[in-house]
C-alpha atoms as a PDB file:
ATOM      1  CA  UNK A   1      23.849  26.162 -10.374  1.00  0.00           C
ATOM      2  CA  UNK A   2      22.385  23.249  -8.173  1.00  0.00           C
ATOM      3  CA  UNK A   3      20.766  24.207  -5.079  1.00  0.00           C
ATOM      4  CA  UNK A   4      20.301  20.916  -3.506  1.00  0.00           C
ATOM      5  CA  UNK A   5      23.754  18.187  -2.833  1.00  0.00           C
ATOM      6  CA  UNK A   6      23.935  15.671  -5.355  1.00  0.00           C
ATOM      7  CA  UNK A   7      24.714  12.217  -4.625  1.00  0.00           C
ATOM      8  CA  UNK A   8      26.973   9.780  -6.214  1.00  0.00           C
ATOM      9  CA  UNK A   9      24.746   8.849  -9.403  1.00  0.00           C
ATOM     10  CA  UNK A  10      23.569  12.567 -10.065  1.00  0.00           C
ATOM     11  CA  UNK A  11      20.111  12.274  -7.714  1.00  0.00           C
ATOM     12  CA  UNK A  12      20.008  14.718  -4.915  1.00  0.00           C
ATOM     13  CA  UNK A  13      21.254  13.085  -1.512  1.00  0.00           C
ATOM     14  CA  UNK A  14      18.510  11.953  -0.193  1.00  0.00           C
ATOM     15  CA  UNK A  15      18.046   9.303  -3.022  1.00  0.00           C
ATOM     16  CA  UNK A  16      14.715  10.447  -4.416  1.00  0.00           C
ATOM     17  CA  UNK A  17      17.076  10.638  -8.088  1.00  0.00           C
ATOM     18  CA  UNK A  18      17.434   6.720  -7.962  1.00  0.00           C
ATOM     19  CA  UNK A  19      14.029   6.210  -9.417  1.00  0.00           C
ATOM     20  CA  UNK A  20      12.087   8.591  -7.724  1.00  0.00           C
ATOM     21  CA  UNK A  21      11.540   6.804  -4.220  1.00  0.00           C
ATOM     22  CA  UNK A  22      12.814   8.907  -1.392  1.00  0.00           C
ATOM     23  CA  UNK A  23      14.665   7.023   0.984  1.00  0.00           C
ATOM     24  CA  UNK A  24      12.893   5.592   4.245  1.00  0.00           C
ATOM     25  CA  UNK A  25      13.345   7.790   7.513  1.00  0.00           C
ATOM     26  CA  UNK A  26      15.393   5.786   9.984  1.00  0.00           C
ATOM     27  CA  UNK A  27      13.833   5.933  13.413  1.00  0.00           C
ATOM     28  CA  UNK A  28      16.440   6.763  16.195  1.00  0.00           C
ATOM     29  CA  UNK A  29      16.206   3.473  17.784  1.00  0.00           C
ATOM     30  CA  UNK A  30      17.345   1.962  14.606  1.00  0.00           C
ATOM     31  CA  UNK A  31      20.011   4.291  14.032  1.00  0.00           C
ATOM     32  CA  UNK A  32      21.718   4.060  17.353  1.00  0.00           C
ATOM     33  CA  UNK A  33      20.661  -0.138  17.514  1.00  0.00           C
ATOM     34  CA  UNK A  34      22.792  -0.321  14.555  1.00  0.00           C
ATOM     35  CA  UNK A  35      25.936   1.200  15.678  1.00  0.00           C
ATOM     36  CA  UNK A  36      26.089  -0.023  18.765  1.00  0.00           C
ATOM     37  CA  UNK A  37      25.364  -3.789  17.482  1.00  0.00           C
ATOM     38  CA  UNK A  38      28.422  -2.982  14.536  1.00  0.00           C
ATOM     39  CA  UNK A  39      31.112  -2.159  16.902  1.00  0.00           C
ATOM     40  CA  UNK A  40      30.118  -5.017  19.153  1.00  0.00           C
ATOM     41  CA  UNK A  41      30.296  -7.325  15.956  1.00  0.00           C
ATOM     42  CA  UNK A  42      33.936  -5.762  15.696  1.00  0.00           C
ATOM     43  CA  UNK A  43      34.501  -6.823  19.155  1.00  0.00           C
ATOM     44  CA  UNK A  44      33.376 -10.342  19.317  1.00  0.00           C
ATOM     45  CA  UNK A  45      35.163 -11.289  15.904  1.00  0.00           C
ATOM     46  CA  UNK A  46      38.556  -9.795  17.376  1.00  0.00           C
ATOM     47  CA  UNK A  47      37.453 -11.787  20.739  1.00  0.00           C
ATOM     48  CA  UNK A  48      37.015 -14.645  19.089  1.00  0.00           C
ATOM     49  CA  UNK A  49      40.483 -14.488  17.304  1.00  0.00           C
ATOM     50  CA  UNK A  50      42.050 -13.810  20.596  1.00  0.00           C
ATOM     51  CA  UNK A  51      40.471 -16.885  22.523  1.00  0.00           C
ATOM     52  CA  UNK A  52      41.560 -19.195  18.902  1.00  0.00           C
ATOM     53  CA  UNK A  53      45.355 -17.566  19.293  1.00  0.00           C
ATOM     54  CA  UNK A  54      45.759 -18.394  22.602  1.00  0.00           C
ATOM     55  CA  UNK A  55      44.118 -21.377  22.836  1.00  0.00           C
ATOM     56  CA  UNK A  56      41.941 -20.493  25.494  1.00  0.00           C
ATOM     57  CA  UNK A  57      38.743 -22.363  24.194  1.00  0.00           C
ATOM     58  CA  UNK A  58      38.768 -25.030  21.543  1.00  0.00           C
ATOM     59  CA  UNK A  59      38.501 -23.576  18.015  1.00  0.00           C
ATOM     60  CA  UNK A  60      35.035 -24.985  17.536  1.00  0.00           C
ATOM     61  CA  UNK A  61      34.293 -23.107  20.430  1.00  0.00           C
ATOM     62  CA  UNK A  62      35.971 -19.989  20.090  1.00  0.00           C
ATOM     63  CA  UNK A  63      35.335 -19.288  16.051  1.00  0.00           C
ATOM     64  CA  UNK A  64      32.187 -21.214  15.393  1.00  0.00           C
ATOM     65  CA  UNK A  65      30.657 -19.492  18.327  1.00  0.00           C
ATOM     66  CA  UNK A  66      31.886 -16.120  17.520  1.00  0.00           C
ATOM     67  CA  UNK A  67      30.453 -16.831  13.999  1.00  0.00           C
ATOM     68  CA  UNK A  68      27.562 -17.833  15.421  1.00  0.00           C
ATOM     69  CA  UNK A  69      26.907 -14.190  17.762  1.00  0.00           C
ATOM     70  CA  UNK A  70      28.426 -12.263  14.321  1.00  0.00           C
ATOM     71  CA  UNK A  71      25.774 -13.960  12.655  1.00  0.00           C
ATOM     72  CA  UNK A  72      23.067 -13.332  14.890  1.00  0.00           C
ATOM     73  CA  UNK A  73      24.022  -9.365  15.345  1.00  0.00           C
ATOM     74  CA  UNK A  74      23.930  -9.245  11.473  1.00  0.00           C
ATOM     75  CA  UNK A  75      20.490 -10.697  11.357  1.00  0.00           C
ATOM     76  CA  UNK A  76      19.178  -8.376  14.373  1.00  0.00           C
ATOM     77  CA  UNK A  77      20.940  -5.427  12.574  1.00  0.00           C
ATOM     78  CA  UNK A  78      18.960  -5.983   9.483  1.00  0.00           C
ATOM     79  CA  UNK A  79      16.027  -6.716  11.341  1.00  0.00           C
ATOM     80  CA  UNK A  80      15.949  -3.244  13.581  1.00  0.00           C
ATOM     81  CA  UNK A  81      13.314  -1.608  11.992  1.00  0.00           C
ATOM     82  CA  UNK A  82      10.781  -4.257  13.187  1.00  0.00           C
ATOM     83  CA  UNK A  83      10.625  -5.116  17.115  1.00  0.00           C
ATOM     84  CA  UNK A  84      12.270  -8.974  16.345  1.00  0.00           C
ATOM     85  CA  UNK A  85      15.306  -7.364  15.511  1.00  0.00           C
ATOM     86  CA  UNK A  86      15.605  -5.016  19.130  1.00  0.00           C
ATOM     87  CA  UNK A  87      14.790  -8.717  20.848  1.00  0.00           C
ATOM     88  CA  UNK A  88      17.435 -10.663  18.915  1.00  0.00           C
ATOM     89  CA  UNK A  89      20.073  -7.069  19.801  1.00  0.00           C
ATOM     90  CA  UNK A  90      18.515  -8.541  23.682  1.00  0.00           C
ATOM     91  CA  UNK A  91      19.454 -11.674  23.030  1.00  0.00           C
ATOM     92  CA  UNK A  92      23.062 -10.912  21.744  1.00  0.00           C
ATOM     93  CA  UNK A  93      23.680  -9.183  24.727  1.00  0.00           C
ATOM     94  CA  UNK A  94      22.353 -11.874  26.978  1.00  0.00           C
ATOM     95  CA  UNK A  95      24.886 -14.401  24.776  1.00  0.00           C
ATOM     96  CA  UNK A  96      27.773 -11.731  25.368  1.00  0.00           C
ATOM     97  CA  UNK A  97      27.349 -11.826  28.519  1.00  0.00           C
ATOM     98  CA  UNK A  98      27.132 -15.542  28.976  1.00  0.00           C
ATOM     99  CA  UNK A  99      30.069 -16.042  27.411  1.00  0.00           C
ATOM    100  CA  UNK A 100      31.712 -14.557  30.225  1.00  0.00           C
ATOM    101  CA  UNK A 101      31.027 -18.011  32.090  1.00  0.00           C
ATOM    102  CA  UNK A 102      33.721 -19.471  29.509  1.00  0.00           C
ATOM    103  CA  UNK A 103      36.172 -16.595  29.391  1.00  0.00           C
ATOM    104  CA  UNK A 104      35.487 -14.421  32.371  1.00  0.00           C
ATOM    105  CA  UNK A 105      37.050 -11.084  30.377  1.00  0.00           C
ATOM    106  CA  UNK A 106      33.230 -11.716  28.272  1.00  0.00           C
ATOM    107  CA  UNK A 107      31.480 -10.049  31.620  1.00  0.00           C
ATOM    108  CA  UNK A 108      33.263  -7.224  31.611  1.00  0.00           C
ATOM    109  CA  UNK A 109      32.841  -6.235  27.647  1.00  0.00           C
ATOM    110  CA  UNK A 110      29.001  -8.040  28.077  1.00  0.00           C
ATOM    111  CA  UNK A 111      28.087  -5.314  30.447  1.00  0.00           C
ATOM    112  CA  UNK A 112      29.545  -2.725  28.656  1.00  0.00           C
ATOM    113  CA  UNK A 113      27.429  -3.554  25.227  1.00  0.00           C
ATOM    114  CA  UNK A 114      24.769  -4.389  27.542  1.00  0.00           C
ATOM    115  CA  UNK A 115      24.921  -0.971  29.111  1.00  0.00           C
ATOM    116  CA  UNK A 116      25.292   1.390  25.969  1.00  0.00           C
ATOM    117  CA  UNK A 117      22.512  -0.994  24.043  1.00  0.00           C
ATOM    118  CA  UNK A 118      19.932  -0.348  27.360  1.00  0.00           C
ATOM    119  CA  UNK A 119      20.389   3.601  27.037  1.00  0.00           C
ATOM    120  CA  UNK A 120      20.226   3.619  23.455  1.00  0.00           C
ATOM    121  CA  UNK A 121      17.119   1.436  23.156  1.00  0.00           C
ATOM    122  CA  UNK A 122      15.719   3.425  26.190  1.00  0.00           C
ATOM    123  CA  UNK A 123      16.972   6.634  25.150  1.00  0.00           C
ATOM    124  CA  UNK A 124      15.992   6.212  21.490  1.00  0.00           C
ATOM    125  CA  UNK A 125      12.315   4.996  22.079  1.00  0.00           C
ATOM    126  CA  UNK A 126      11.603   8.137  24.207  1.00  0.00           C
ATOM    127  CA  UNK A 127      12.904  10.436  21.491  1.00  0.00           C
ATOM    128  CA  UNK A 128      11.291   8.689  18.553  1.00  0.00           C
ATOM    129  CA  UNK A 129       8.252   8.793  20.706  1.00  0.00           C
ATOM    130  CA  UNK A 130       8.552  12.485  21.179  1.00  0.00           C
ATOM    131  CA  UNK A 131       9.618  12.921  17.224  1.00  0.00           C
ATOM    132  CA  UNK A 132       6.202  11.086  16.198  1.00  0.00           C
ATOM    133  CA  UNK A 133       4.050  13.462  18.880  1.00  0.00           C
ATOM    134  CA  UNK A 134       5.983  16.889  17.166  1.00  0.00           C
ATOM    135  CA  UNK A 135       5.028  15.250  13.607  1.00  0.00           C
ATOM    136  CA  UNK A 136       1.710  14.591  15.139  1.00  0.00           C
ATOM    137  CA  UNK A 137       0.907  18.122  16.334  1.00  0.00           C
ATOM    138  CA  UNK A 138       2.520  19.719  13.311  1.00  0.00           C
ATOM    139  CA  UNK A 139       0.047  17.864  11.199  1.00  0.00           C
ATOM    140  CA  UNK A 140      -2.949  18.584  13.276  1.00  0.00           C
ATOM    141  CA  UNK A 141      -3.695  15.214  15.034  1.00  0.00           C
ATOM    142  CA  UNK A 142      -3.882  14.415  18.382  1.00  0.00           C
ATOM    143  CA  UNK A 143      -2.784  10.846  18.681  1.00  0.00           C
ATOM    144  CA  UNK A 144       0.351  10.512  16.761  1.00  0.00           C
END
């Protein structure tokens, strides 16, 4: 009998059996960026069918530049574990928000994602900061 969960090819779940690298430890800050950055990818794309159905923008407008924020949140979301993806997440939420000066619905979802993105990148450095002090003094160094 197996004491630890196995994954989907046999390994043990947290993917040291997939040629003997453990998995990377997601900080907090990446964790929450990334959710909050996918369901505000949901939200522009069905946005940006919404403003091509009823013809509220041109469809250049309204598809290429929904394509073009989709794109950009993909990017940042692969890009979270450095800082340059937390300023592009900035940035999509500054475009979000501007788009609100074409379709005035965009200020009210803008400050939403703007809002939950703030407390999670505010929320999440504090706790990662407090995670790396614990690891710190569990280790026996001062300065984590």
């Amino acid at each position: 009998m197996k004491d630890a969960p196995t994954g989907p090819e046999g390994g043990d779940a947290t993917g040291a059996g997939r040629g003997g690298r453990p998995r990377r430890q997601r900080s907090l800050r990446e964790s929450l960026g990334s959710i909050v950055l996918g369901f505000e990818l949901l939200v522009v794309f069905l946005g940006a069918l919404v403003l091509f159905g009823l013809q509220s923008l041109p469809a250049a407008v309204a598809l290429g530049g929904g394509a073009a924020l989709i794109v950009l949140m993909i990017v940042a979301i692969a890009l979270l574990r450095n800082t340059v993806g937390v300023v592009l997440g900035w940035i999509a939420q500054l475009v979000l928000v501007a788009a609100g000066l074409l379709v005035p619905a965009f200020f009210i979802v803008g400050a939403i994602f703007t809002a939950m993105w703030a407390y999670c990148m505010i929320a999440a450095a504090r706790i990662d900061r407090n995670n790396r002090a614990a690891r710190a003094a569990d280790n026996g160094t001062e300065n984590p």
